[in-house]
N, C-alpha and C. Protein backbone atom coordinates (compact mmCIF):
# COMPACT_ATOMS: atom_id res chain seq x y z
N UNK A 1 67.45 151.22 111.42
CA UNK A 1 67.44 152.60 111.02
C UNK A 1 68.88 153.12 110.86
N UNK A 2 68.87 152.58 109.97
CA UNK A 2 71.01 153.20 109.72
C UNK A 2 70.83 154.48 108.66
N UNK A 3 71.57 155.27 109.61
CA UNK A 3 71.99 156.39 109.14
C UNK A 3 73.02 156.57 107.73
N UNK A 4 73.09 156.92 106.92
CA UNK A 4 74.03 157.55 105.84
C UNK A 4 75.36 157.92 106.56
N UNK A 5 76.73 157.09 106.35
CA UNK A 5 77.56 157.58 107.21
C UNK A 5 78.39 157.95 105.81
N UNK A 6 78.34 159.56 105.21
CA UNK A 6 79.26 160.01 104.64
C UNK A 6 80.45 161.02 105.31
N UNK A 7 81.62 160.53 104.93
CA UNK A 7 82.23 161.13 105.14
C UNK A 7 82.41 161.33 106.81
N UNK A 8 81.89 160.73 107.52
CA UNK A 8 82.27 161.20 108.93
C UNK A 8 83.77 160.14 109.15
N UNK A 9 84.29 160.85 109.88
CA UNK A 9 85.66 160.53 110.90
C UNK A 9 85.44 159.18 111.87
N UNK A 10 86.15 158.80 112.21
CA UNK A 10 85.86 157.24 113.04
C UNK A 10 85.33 157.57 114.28
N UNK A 11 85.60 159.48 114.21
CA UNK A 11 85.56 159.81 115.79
C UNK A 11 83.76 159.50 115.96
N UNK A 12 83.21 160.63 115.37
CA UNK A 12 82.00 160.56 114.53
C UNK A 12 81.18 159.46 114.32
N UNK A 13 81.74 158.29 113.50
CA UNK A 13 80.94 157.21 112.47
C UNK A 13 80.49 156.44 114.44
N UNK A 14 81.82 156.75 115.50
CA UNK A 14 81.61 155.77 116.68
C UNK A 14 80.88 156.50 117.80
N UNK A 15 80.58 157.94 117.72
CA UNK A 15 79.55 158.77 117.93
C UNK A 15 78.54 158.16 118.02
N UNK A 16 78.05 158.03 117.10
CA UNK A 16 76.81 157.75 115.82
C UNK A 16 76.52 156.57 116.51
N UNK A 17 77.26 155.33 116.18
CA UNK A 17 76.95 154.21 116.72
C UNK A 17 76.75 154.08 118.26
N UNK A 18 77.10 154.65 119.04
CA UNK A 18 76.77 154.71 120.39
C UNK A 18 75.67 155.49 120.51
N UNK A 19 75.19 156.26 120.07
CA UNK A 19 73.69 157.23 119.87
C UNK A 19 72.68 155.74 119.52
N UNK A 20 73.18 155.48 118.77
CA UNK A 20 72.25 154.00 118.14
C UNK A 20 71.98 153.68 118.69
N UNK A 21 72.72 152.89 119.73
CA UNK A 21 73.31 151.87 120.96
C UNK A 21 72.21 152.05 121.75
N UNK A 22 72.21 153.90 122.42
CA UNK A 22 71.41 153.77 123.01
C UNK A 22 70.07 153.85 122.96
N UNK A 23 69.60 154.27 121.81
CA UNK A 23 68.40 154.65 121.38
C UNK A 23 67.45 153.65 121.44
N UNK A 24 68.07 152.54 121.07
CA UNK A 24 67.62 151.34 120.62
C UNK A 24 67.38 150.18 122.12
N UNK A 25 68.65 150.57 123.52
CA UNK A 25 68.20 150.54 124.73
C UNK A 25 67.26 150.98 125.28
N UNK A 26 66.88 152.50 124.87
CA UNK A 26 65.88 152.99 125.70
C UNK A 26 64.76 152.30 124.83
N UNK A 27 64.26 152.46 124.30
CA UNK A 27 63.26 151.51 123.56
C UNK A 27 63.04 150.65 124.07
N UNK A 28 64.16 149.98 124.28
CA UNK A 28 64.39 148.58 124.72
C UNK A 28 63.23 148.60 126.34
N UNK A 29 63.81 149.18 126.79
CA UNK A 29 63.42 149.16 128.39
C UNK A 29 62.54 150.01 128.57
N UNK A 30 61.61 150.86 127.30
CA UNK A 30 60.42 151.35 127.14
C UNK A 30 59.29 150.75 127.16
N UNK A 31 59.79 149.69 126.36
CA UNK A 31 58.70 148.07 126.12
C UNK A 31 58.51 147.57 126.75
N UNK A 32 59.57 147.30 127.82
CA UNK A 32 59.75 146.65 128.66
C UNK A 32 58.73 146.63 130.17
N UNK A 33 58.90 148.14 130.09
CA UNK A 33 58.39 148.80 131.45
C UNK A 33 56.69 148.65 130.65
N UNK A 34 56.53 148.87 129.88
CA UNK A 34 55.23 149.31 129.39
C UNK A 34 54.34 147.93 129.07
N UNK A 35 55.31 147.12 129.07
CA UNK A 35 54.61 145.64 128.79
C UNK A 35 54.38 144.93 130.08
N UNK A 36 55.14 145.42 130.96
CA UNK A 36 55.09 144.62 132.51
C UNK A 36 54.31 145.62 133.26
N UNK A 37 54.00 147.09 132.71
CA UNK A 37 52.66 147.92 133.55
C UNK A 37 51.67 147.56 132.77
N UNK A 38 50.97 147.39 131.94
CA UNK A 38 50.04 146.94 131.13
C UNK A 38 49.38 145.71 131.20
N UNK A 39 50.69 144.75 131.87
CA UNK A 39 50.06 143.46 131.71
C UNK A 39 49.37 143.29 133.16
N UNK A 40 50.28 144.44 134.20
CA UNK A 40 49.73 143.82 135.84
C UNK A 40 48.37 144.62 135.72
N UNK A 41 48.04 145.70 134.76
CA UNK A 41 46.64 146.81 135.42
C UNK A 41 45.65 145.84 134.73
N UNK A 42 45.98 145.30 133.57
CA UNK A 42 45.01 144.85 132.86
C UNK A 42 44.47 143.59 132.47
N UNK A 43 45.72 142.93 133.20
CA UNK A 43 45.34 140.96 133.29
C UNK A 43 45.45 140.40 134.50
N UNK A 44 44.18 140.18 134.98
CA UNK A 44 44.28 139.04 136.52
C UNK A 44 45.81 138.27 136.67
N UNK A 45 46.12 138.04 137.95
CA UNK A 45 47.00 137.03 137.65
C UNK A 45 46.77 135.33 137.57
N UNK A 46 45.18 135.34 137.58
CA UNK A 46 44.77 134.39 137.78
C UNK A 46 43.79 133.93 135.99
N UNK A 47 44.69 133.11 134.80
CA UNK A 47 43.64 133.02 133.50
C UNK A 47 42.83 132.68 133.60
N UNK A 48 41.48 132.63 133.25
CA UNK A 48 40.65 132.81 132.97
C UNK A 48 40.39 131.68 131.32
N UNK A 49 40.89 132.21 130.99
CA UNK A 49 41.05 131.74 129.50
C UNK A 49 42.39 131.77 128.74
N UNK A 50 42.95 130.87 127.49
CA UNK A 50 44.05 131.20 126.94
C UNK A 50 44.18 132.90 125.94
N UNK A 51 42.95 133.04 125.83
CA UNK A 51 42.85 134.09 125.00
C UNK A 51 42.15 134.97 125.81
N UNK A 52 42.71 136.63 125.93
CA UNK A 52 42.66 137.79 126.34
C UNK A 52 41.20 137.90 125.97
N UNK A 53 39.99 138.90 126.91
CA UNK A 53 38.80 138.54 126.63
C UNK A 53 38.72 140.63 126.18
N UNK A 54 38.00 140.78 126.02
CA UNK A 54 37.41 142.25 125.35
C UNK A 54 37.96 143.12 126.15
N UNK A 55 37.52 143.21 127.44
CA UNK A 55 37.93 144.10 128.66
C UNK A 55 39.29 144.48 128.68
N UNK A 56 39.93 143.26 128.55
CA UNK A 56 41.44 143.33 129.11
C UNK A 56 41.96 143.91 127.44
N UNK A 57 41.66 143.41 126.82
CA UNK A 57 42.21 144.21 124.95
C UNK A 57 41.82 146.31 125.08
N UNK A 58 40.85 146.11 125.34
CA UNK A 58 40.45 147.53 125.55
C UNK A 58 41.19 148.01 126.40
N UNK A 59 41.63 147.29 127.24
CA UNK A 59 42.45 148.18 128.78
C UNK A 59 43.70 148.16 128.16
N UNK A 60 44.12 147.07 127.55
CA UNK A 60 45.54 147.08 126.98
C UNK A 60 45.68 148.00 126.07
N UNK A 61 44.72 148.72 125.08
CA UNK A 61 45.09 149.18 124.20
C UNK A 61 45.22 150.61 124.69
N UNK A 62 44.43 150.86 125.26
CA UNK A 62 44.15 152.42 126.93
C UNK A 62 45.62 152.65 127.01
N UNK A 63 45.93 151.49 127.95
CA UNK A 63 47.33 151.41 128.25
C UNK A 63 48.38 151.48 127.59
N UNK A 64 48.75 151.28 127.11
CA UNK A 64 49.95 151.45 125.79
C UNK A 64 49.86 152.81 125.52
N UNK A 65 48.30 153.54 124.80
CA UNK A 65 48.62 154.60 124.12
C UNK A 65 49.08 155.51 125.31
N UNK A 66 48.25 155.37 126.58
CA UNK A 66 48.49 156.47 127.86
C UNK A 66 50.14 156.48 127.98
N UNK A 67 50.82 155.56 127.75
CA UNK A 67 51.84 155.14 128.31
C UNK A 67 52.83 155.69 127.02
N UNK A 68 52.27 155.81 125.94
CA UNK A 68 53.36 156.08 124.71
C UNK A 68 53.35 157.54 124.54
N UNK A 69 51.94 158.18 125.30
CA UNK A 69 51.76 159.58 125.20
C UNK A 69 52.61 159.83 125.89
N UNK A 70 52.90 159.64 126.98
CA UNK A 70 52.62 160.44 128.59
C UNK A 70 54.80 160.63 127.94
N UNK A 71 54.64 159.30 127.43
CA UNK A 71 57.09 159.15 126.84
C UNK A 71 56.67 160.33 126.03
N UNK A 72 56.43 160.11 125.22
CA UNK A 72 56.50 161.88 123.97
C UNK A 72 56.25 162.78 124.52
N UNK A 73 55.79 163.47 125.58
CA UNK A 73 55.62 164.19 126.29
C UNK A 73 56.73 165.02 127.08
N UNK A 74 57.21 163.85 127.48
CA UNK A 74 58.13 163.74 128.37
C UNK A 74 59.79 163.65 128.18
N UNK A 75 59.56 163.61 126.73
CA UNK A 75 60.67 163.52 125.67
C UNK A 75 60.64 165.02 125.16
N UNK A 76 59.93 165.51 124.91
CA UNK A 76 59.68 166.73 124.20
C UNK A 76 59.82 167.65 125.16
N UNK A 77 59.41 167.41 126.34
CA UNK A 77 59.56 168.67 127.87
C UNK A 77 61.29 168.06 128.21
N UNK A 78 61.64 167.34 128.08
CA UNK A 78 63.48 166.87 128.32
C UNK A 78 64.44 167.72 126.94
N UNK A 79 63.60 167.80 126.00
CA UNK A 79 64.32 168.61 124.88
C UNK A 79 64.92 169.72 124.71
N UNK A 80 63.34 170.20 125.57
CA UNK A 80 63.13 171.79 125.86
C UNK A 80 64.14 172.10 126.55
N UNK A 81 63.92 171.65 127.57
CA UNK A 81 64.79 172.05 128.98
C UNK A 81 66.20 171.88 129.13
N UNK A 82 66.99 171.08 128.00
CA UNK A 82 68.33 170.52 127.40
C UNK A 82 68.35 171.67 126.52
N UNK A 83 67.70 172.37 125.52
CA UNK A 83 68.11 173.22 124.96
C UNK A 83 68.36 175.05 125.48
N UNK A 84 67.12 174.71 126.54
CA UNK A 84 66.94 176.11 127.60
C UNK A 84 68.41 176.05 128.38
N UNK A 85 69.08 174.67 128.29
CA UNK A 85 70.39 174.42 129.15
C UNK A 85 71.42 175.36 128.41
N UNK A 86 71.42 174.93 127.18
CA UNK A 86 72.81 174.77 126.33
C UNK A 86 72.90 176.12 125.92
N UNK A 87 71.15 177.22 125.58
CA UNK A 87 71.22 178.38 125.57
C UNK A 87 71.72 179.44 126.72
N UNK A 88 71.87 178.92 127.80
CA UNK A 88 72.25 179.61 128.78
C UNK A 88 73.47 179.47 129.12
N UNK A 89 73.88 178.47 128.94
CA UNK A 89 75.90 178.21 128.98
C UNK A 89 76.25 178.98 127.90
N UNK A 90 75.57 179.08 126.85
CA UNK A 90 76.53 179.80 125.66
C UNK A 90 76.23 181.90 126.09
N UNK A 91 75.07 182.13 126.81
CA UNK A 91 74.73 183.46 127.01
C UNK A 91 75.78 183.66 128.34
N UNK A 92 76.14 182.63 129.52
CA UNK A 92 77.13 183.11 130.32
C UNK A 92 78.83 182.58 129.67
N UNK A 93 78.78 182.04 128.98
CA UNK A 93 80.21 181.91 128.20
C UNK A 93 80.60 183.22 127.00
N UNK A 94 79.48 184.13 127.03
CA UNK A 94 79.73 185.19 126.09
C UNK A 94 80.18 186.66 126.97
């Protein structure tokens, strides 16, 4: 997902790339967490079979979305509350 870098400054273009950096970490360790809670609620540790049976697909799929909601959520209430921040430094800086 590369951004259009017109005209920005090196200060900027290396901004940008560290925003990337991390974006692409948290993701990173979104999957991460969400693939290693998903796999302990919803697969024995003991197989059964090489292939995932109905139960555990249904629980997996439960899981993921609960788990992708609950981040957007939680992303969107961190937004808020970062912007409720930045409005109030600028109302006592006036």
């Amino acid at each position: 997902m590369a951004m259009p870098q017109m005209n920005l400054s090196a200060a900027e273009q290396a901004k940008l790339q560290m925003m990337q950096e991390m974006e692409i970490e948290m993701m990173s360790d979104l999957y991460n967490r969400m693939t290693n809670a998903c796999h302990k609620k919803c697969i024995p540790p003991r197989y059964g079979e090489a292939e995932l049976g109905k139960g555990e697909m249904v629980c997996i799929d439960r899981c993921v979305a609960k788990y992708l909601d609950i981040h957007e959520k939680i992303g969107k209430k961190l937004t808020a509350m970062s912007m409720q921040d930045e409005d109030l430094m600028k109302k006592m800086s006036n």
